[in-house]
PDB file of N, CA and C in Angstrom:
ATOM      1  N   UNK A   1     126.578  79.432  96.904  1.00  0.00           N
ATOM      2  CA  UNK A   1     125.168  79.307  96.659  1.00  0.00           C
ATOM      3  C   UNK A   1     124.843  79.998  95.340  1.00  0.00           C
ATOM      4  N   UNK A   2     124.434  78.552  94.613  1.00  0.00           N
ATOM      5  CA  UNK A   2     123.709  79.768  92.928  1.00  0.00           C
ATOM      6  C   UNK A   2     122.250  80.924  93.548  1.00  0.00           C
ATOM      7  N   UNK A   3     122.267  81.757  92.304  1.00  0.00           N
ATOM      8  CA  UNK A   3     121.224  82.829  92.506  1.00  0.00           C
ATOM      9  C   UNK A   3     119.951  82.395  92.177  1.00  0.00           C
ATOM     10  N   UNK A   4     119.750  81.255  91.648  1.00  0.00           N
ATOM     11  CA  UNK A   4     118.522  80.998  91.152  1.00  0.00           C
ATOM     12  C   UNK A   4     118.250  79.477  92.111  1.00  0.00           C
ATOM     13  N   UNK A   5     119.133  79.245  93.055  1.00  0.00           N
ATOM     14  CA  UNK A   5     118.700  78.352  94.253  1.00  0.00           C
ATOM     15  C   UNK A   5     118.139  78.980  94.864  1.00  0.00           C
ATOM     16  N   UNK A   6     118.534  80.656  95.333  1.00  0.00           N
ATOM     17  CA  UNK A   6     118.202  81.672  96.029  1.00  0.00           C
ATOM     18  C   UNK A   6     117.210  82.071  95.969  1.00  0.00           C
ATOM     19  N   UNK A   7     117.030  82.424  94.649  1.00  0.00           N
ATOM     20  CA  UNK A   7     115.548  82.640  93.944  1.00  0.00           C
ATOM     21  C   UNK A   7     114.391  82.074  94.768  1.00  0.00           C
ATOM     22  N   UNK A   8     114.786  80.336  94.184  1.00  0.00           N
ATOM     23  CA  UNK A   8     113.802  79.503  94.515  1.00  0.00           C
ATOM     24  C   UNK A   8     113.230  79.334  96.018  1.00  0.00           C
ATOM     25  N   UNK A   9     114.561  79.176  96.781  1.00  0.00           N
ATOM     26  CA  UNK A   9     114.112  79.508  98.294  1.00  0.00           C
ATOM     27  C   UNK A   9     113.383  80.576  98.505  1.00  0.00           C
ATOM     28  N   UNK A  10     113.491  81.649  98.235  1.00  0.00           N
ATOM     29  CA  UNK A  10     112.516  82.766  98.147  1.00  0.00           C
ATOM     30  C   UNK A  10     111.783  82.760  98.132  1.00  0.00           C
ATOM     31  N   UNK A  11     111.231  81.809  96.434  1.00  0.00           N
ATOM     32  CA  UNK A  11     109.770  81.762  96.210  1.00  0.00           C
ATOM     33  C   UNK A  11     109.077  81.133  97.226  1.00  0.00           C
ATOM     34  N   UNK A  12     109.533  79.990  97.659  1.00  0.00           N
ATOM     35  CA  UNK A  12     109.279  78.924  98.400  1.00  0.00           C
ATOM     36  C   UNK A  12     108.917  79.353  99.501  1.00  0.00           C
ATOM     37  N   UNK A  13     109.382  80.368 100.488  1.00  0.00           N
ATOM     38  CA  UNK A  13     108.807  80.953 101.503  1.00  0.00           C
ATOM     39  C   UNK A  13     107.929  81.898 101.371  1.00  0.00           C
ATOM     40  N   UNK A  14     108.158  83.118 100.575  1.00  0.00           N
ATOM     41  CA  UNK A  14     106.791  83.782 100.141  1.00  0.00           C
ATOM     42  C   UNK A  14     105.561  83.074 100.046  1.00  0.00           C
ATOM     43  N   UNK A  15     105.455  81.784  99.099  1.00  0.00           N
ATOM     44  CA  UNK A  15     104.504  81.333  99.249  1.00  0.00           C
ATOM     45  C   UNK A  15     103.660  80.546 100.436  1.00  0.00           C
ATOM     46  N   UNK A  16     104.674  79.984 101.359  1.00  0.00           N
ATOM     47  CA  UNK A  16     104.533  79.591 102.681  1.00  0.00           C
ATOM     48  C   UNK A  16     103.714  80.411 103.653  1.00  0.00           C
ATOM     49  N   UNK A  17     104.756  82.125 103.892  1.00  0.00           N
ATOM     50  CA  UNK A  17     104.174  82.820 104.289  1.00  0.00           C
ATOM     51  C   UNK A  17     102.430  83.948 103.688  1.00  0.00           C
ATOM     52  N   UNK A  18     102.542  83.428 102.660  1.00  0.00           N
ATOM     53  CA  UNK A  18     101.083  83.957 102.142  1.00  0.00           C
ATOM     54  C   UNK A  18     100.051  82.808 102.587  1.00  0.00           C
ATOM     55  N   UNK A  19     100.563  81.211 102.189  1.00  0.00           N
ATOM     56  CA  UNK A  19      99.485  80.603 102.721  1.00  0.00           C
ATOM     57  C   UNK A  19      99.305  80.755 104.473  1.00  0.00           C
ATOM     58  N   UNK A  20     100.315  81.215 105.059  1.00  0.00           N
ATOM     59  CA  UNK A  20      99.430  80.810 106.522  1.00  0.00           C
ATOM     60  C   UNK A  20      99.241  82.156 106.630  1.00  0.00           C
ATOM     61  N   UNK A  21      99.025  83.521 105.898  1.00  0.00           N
ATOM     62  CA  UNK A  21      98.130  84.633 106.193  1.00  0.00           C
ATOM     63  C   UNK A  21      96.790  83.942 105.766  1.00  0.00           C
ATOM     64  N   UNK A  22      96.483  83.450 105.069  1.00  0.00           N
ATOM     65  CA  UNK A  22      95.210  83.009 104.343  1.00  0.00           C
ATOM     66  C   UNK A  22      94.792  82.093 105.400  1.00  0.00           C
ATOM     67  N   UNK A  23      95.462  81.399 105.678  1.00  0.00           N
ATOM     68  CA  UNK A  23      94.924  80.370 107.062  1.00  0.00           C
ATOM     69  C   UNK A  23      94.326  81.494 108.417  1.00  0.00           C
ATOM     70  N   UNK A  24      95.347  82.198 108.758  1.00  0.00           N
ATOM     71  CA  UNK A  24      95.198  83.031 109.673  1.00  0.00           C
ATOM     72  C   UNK A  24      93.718  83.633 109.448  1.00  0.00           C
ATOM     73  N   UNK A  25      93.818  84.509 108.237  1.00  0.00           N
ATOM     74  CA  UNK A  25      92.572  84.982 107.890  1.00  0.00           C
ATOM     75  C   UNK A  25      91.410  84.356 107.976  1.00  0.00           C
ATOM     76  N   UNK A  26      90.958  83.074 107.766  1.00  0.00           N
ATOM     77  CA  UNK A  26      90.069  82.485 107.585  1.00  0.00           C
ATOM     78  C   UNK A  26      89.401  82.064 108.764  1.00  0.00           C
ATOM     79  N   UNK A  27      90.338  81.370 109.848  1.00  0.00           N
ATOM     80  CA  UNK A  27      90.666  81.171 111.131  1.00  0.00           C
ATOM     81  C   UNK A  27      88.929  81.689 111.533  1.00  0.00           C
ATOM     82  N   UNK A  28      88.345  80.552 112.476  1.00  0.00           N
ATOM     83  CA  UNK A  28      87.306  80.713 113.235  1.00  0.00           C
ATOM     84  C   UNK A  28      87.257  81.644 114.331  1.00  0.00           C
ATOM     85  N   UNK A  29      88.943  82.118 114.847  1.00  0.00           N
ATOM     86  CA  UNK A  29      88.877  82.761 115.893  1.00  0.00           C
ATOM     87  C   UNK A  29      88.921  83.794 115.890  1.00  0.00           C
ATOM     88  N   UNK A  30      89.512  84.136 114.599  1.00  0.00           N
ATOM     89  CA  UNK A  30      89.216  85.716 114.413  1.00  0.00           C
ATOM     90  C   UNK A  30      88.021  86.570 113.871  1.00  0.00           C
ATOM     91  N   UNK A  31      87.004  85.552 113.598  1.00  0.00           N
ATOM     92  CA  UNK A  31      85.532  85.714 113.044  1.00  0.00           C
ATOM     93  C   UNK A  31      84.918  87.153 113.715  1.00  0.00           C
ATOM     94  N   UNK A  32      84.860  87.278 115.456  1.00  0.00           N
ATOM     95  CA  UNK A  32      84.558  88.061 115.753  1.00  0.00           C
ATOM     96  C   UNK A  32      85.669  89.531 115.331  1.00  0.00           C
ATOM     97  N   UNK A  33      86.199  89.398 115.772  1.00  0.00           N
ATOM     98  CA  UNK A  33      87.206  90.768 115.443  1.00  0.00           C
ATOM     99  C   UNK A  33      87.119  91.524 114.014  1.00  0.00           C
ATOM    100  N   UNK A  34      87.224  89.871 112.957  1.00  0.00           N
ATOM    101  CA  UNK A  34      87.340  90.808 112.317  1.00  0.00           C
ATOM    102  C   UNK A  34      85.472  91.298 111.500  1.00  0.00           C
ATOM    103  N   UNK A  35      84.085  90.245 111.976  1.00  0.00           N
ATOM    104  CA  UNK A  35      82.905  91.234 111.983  1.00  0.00           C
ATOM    105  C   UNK A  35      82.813  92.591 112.278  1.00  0.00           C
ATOM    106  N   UNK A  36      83.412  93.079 114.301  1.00  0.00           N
ATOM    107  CA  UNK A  36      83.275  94.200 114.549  1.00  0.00           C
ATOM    108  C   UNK A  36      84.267  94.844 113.731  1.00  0.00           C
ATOM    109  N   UNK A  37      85.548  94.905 113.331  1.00  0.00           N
ATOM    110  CA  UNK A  37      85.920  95.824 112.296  1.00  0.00           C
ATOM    111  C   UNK A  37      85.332  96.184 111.254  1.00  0.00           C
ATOM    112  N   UNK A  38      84.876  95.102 110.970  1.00  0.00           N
ATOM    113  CA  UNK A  38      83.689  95.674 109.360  1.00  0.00           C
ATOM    114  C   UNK A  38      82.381  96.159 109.835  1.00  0.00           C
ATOM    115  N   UNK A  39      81.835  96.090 110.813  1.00  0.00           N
ATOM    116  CA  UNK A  39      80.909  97.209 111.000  1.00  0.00           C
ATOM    117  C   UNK A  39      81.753  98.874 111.297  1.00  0.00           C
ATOM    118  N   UNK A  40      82.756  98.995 111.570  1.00  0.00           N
ATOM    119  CA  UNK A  40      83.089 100.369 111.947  1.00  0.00           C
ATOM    120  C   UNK A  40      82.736 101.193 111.316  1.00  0.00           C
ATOM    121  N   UNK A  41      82.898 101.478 110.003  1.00  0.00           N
ATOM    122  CA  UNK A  41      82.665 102.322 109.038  1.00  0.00           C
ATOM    123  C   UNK A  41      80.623 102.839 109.131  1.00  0.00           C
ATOM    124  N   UNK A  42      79.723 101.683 109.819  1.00  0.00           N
ATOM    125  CA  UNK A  42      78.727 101.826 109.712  1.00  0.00           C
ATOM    126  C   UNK A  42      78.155 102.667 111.251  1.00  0.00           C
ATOM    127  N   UNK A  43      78.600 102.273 111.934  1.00  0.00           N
ATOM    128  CA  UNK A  43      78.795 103.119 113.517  1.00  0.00           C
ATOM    129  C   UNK A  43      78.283 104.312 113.634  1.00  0.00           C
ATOM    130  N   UNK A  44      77.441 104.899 114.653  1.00  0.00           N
ATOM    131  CA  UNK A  44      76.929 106.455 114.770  1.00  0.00           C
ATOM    132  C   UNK A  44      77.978 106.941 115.952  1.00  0.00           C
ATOM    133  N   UNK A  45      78.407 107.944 116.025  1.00  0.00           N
ATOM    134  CA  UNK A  45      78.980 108.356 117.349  1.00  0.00           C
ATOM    135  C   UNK A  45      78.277 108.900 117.873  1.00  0.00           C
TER     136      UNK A  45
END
């Protein structure tokens, strides 16, 4: 196996795995979770 096939496979999944964080992220289902996390910081105890 050349190193710059290697490379490329590499790239090729990095970018795979970044797009389905971005999917993930965006995701309708995590809407709530991740609202109440972003209020935390605003919270009284």
């Amino acid at each position: 196996m050349d190193i710059n096939l290697l490379r490329g496979v590499i790239t090729v999944v990095t970018f795979i795995v970044f797009v389905g964080i971005v999917v993930w992220a965006w995701s309708g289902r995590n809407r709530a979770r991740f609202e109440e996390a972003a209020r935390l910081p605003f919270e009284q105890d």
